[in-house]
Protein backbone atom coordinates (compact mmCIF):
# COMPACT_ATOMS: atom_id res chain seq x y z
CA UNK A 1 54.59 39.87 42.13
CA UNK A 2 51.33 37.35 42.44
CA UNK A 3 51.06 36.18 45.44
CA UNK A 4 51.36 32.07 45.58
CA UNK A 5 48.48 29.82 46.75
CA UNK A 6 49.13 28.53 50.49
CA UNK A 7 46.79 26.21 52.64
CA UNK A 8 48.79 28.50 55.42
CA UNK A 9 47.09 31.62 53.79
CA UNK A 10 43.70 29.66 54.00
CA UNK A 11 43.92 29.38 57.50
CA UNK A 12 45.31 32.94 58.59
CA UNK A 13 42.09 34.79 56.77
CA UNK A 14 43.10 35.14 53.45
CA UNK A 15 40.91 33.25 51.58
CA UNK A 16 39.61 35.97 49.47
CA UNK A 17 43.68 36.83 48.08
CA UNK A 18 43.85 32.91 47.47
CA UNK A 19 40.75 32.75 45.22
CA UNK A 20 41.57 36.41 43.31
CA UNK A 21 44.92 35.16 42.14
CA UNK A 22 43.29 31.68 40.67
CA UNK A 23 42.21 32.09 36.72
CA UNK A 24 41.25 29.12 34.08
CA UNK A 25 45.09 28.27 34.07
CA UNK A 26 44.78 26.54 37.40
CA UNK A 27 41.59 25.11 37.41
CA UNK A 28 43.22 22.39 39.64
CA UNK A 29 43.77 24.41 42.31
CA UNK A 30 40.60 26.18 42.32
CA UNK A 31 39.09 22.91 43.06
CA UNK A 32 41.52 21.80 45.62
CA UNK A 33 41.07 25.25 47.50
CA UNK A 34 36.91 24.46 47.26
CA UNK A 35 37.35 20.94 48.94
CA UNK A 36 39.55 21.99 51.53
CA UNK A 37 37.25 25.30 52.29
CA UNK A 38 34.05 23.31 52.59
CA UNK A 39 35.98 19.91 54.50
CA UNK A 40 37.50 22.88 56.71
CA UNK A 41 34.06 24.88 57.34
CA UNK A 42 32.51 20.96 58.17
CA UNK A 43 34.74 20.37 60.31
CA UNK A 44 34.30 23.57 62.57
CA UNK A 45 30.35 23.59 62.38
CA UNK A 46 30.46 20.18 63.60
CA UNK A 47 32.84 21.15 66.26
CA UNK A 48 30.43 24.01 67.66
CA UNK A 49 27.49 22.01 66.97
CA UNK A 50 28.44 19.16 69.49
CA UNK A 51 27.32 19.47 73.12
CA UNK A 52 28.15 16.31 74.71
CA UNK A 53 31.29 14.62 73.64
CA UNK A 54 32.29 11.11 75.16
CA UNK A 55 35.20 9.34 73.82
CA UNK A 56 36.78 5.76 75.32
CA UNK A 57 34.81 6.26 78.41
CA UNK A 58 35.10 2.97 80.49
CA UNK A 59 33.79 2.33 84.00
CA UNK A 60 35.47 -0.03 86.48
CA UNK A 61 33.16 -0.88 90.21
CA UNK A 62 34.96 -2.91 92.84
CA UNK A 63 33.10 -5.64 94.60
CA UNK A 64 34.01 -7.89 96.93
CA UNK A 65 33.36 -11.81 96.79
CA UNK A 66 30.53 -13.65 99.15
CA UNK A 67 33.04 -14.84 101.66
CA UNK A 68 34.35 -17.93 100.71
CA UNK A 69 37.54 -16.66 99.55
CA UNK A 70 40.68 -17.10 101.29
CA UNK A 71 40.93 -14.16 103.50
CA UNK A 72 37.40 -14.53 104.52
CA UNK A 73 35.62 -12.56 101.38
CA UNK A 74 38.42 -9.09 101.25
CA UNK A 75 39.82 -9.56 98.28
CA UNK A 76 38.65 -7.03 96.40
CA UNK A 77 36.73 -8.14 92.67
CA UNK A 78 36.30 -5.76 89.23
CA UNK A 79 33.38 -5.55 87.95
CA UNK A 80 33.42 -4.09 83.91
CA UNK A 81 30.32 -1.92 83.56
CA UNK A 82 31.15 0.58 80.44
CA UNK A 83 33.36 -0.96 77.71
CA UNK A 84 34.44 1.83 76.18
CA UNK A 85 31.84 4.36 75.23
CA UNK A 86 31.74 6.84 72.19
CA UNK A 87 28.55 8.96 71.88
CA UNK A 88 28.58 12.53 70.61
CA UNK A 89 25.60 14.71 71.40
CA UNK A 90 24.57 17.73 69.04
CA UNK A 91 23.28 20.77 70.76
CA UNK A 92 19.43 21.12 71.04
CA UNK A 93 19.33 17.62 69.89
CA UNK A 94 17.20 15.14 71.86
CA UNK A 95 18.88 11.80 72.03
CA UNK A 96 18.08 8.08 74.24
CA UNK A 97 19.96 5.17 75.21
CA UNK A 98 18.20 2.16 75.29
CA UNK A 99 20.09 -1.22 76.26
CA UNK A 100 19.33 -4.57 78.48
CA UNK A 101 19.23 -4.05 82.52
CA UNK A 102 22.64 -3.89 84.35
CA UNK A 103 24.48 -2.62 80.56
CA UNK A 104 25.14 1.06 82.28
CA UNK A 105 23.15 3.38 80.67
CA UNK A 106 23.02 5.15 83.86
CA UNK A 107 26.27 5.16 85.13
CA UNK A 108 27.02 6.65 81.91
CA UNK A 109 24.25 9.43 82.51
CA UNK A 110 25.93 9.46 85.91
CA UNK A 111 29.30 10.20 84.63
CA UNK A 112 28.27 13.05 82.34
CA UNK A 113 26.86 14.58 84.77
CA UNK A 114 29.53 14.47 86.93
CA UNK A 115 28.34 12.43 89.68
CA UNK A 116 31.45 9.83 89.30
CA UNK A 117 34.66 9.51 87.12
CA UNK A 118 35.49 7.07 84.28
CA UNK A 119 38.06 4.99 84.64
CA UNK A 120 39.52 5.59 81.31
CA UNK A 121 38.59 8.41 78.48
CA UNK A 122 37.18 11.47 79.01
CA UNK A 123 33.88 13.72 78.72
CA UNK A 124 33.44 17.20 77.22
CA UNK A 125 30.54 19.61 77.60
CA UNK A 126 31.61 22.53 74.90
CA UNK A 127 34.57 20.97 74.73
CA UNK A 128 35.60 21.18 78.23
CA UNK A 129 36.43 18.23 80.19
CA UNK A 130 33.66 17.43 83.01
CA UNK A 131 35.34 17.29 86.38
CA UNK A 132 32.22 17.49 88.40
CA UNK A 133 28.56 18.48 88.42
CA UNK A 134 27.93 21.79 87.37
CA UNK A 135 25.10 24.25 86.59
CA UNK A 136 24.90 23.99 82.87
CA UNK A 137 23.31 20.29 83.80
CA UNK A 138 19.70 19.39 85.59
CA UNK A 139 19.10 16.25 86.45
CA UNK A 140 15.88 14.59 86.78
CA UNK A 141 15.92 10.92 88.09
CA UNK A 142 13.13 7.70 87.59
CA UNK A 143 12.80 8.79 91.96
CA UNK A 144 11.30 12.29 92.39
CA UNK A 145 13.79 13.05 95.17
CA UNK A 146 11.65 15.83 96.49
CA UNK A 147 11.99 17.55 99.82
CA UNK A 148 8.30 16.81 101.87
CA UNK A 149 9.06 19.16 104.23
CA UNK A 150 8.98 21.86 101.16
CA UNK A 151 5.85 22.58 98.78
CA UNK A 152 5.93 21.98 95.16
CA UNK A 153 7.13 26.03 94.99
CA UNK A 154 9.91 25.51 97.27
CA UNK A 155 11.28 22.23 95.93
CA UNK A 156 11.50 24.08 92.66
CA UNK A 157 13.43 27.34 94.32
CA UNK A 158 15.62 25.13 96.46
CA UNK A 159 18.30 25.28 93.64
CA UNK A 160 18.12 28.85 93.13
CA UNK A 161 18.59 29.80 96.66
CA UNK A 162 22.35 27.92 96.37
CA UNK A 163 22.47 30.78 93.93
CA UNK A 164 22.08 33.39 96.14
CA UNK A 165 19.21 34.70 94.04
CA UNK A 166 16.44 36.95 95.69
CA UNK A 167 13.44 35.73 96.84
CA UNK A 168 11.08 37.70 94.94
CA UNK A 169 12.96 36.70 91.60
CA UNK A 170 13.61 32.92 92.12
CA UNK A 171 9.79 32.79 93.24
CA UNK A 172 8.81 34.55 89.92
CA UNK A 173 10.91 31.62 88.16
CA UNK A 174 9.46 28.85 89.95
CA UNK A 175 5.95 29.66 89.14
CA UNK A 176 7.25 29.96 85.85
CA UNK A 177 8.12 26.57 85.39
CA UNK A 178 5.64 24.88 87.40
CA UNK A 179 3.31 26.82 84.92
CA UNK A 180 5.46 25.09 82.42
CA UNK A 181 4.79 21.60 83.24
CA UNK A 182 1.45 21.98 84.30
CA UNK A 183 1.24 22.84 87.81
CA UNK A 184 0.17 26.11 87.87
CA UNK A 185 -2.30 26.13 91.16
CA UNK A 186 -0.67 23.49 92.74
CA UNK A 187 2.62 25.68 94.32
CA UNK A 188 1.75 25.48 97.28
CA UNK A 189 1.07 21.62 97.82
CA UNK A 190 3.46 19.43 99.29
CA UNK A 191 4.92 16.17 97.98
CA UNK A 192 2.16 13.84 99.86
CA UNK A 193 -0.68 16.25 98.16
CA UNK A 194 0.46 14.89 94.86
CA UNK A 195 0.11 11.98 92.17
CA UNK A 196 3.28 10.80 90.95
CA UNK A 197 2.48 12.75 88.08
CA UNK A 198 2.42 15.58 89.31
CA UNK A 199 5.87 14.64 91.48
CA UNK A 200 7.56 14.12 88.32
CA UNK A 201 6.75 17.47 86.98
CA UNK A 202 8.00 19.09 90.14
CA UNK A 203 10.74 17.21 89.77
CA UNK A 204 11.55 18.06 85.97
CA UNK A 205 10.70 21.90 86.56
CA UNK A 206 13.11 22.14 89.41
CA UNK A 207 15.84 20.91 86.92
CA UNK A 208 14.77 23.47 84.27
CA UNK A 209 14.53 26.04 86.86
CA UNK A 210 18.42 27.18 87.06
CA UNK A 211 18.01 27.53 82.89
CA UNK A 212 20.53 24.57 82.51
CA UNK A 213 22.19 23.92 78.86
CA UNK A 214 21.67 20.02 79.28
CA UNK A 215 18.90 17.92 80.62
CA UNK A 216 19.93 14.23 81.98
CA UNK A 217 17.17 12.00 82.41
CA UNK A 218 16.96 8.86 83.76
CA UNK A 219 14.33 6.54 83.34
CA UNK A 220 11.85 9.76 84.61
CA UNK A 221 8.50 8.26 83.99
CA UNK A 222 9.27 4.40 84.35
CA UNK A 223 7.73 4.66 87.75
CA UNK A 224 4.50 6.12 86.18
CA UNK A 225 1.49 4.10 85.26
CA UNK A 226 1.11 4.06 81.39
CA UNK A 227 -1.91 6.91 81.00
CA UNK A 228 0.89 9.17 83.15
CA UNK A 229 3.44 8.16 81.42
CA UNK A 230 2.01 9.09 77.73
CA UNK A 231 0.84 12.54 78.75
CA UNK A 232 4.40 13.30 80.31
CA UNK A 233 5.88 12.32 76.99
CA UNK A 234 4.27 14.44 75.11
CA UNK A 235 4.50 17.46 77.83
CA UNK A 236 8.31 16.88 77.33
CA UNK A 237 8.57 17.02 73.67
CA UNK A 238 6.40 20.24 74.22
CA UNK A 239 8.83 21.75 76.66
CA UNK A 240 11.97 20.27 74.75
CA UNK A 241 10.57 22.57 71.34
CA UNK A 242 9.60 25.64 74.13
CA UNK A 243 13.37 25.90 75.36
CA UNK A 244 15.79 24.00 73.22
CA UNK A 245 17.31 21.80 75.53
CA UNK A 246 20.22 19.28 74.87
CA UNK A 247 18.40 16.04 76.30
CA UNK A 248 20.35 12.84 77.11
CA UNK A 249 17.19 10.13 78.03
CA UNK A 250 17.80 7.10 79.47
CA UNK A 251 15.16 4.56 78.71
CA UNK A 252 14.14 0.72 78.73
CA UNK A 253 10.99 1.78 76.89
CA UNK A 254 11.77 1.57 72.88
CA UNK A 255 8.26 3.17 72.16
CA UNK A 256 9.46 5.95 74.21
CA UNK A 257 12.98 5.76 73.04
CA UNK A 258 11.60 6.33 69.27
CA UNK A 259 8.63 8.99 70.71
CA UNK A 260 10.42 11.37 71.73
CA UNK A 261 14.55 10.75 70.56
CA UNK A 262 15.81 12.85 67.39
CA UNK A 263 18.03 9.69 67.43
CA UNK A 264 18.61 6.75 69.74
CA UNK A 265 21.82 4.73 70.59
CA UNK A 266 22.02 1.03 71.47
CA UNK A 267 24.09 -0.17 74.35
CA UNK A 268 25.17 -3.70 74.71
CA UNK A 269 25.04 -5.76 77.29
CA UNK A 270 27.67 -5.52 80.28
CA UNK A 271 30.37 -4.24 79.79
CA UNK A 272 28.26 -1.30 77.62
CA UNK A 273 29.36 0.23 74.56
CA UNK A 274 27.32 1.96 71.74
CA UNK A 275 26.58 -0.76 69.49
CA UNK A 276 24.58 1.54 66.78
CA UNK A 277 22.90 4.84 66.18
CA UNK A 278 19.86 5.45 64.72
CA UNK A 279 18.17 8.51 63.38
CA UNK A 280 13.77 9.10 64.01
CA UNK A 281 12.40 9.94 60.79
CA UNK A 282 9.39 11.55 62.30
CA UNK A 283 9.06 15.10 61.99
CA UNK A 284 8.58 17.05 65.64
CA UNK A 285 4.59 17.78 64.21
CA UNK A 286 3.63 14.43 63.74
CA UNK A 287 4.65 13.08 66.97
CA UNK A 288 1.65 15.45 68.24
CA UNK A 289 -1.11 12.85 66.09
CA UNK A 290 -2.82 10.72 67.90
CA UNK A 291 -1.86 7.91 65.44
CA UNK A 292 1.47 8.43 65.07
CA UNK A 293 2.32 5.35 67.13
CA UNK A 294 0.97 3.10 64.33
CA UNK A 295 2.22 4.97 61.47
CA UNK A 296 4.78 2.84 59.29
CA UNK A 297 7.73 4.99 59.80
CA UNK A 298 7.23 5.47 63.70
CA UNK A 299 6.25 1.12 63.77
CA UNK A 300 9.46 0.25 61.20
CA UNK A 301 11.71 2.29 63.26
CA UNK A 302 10.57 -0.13 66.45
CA UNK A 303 11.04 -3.02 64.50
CA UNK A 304 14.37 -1.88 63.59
CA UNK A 305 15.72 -1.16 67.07
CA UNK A 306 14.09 -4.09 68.62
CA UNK A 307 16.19 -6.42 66.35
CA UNK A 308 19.23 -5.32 67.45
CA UNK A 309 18.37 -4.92 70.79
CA UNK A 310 17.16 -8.08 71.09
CA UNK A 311 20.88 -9.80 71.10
CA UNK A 312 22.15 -7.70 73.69
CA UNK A 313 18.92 -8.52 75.91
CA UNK A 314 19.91 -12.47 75.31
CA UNK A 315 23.82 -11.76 76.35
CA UNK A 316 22.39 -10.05 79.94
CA UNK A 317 20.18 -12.77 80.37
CA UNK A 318 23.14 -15.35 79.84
CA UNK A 319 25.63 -13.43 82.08
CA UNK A 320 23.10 -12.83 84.47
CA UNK A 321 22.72 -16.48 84.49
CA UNK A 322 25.95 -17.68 84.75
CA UNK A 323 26.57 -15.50 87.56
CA UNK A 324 24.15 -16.50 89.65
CA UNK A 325 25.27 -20.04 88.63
CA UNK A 326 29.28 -19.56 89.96
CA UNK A 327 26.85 -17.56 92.87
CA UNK A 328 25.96 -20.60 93.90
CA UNK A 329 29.08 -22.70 93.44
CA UNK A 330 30.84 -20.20 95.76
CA UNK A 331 28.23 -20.49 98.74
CA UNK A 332 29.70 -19.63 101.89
CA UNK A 333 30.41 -22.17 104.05
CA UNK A 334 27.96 -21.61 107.87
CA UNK A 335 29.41 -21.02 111.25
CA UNK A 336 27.08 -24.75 111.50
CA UNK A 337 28.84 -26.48 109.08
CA UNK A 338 32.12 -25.46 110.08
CA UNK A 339 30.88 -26.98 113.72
CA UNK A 340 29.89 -30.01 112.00
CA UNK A 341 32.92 -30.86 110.28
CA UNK A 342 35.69 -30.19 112.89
């Protein structure tokens, strides 16, 4: 007896039976069984493909008031900073968020890696919540954060002797990366023998040094005069194609943003939420041209971003505004005037 079609023979393995038994009779199904095989396949390569997963994330800070309230300034305040985030992040892909000051492009970077929780929604690296910071993460922040009592080589090991891992080998992988970024020679400097340059670098190949999955960035060369900067952008991209890092950049630069991003997502002004993704159409060669800045894809692709970035940049400019405004309403009343009018 033929064995009848089943989607529940699809799924257990049996694929193969399920196409042998179809012939020109049941054309039909022969098409159904194609669409569901290839939606099905999608589905799970897009599944294993995605690194960073944030769904509904929102992001609540309490303040308090400047003291004119009436229990002398307690009462605690909420302040909205993420909206309700969705962002998915392929693996190896190289992605930036871009968005108007005080939107929360890095308490979002914060949250994924694990530095604070959302209020609401949730985070998944490999589809496993984030609860915390973790190994498979390096961050690299806009302040070098280095150690000045430790030379470049040691600042670089620091995070490889909290894994127990011998001297001789963890010095081996320092140079390694400091090699990497272009620091080979300079090991044994410390942190005042250095440009900012070359603190940023020690500072990017101490978070490749533990061989972490996911690179969080945030705002790492905004500090950096705009020479600096340019070389370090393209001494990224070259490490970025070297080891295949997922990169999550955060950014207020859109030249950068477009530079170096695979694709680039807008945040809106406070609270933040992805208003739009868009893809680079610049292949990873030509961003190596020295003209590539004024080519028409790289120069519509600005254009592009900057238009709807633009809105959000008048909205933060408006709140900011207004708050200072009610600010001002609210000033505290002076230990004088209280004198004065009693």
């Amino acid at each position: 007896m033929r064995k009848k079609w089943t989607i529940g023979g699809i799924i257990s393995g049996t694929i193969y039976e399920n196409i042998a038994q179809i012939t020109p009779k049941n054309e039909l199904n022969c098409q159904l069984l194609l669409i569901y095989i290839v939606s099905y396949m999608t589905r799970i390569i897009r599944e294993t493909m995605t690194k960073i997963k944030a769904e509904n994330i929102k992001k609540i800070f309490k303040i308090r008031s400047n003291g004119n309230s009436k229990n002398n300034g307690n009462t605690p305040n909420e302040l909205l900073a993420l909206g309700g985030v969705d962002l998915s992040i392929n693996k190896g892909e190289f992605v930036s968020i871009v968005g108007p000051s005080g939107c929360g492009k890095s308490t979002f970077l914060d949250l994924v890696g694990g530095l604070s929780k959302p209020n609401e929604g949730n985070i998944y690296i490999d589809g496993k919540p984030v609860n915390g910071p973790g190994l498979d993460r390096g961050i690299v922040f806009q302040q070098y954060a280095l150690f000045p009592w430790r030379t470049a080589l040691g600042n670089v090991e620091f995070g490889l002797e909290n894994q127990n891992v011998l001297k001789k080998e963890r010095t081996e992988i320092a140079q390694k990366y400091l090699s990497l970024v272009g620091l080979a020679g300079f090991e044994n400097r410390y942190p005042y023998e250095l440009s900012g340059g070359m603190k940023q670098r020690v500072a990017i190949a101490r978070a490749l040094a533990y061989d972490p999955d996911i690179l969080l960035m945030d705002e790492p060369f905004g500090a950096l005069d705009a020479q600096t900067r340019e070389i370090l952008q393209r001494e990224l991209l070259h490490i970025w194609e070297e080891t295949h890092k997922t990169i999550l950049f955060i950014t207020h630069s859109i030249d950068e943003a477009v530079f170096l991003s695979d694709r680039v997502a807008i945040m809106t002004a406070r609270p933040g939420v992805i208003k739009k993704e868009m893809a680079v159409p610049l292949s990873r060669p030509a961003r190596f041209e020295d003209d590539i800045r004024t080519s028409q894809d790289f120069v519509k692709t600005r254009y592009e971003l900057w238009g709807h970035l633009k809105e959000e940049v008048v909205k933060a400019q408006q709140i900011c505004a207004n708050t200072t405004a009610n600010l001002s309403l609210e000033k505290p009343v002076t230990t004088l005037e209280k004198v004065m009018t009693t």
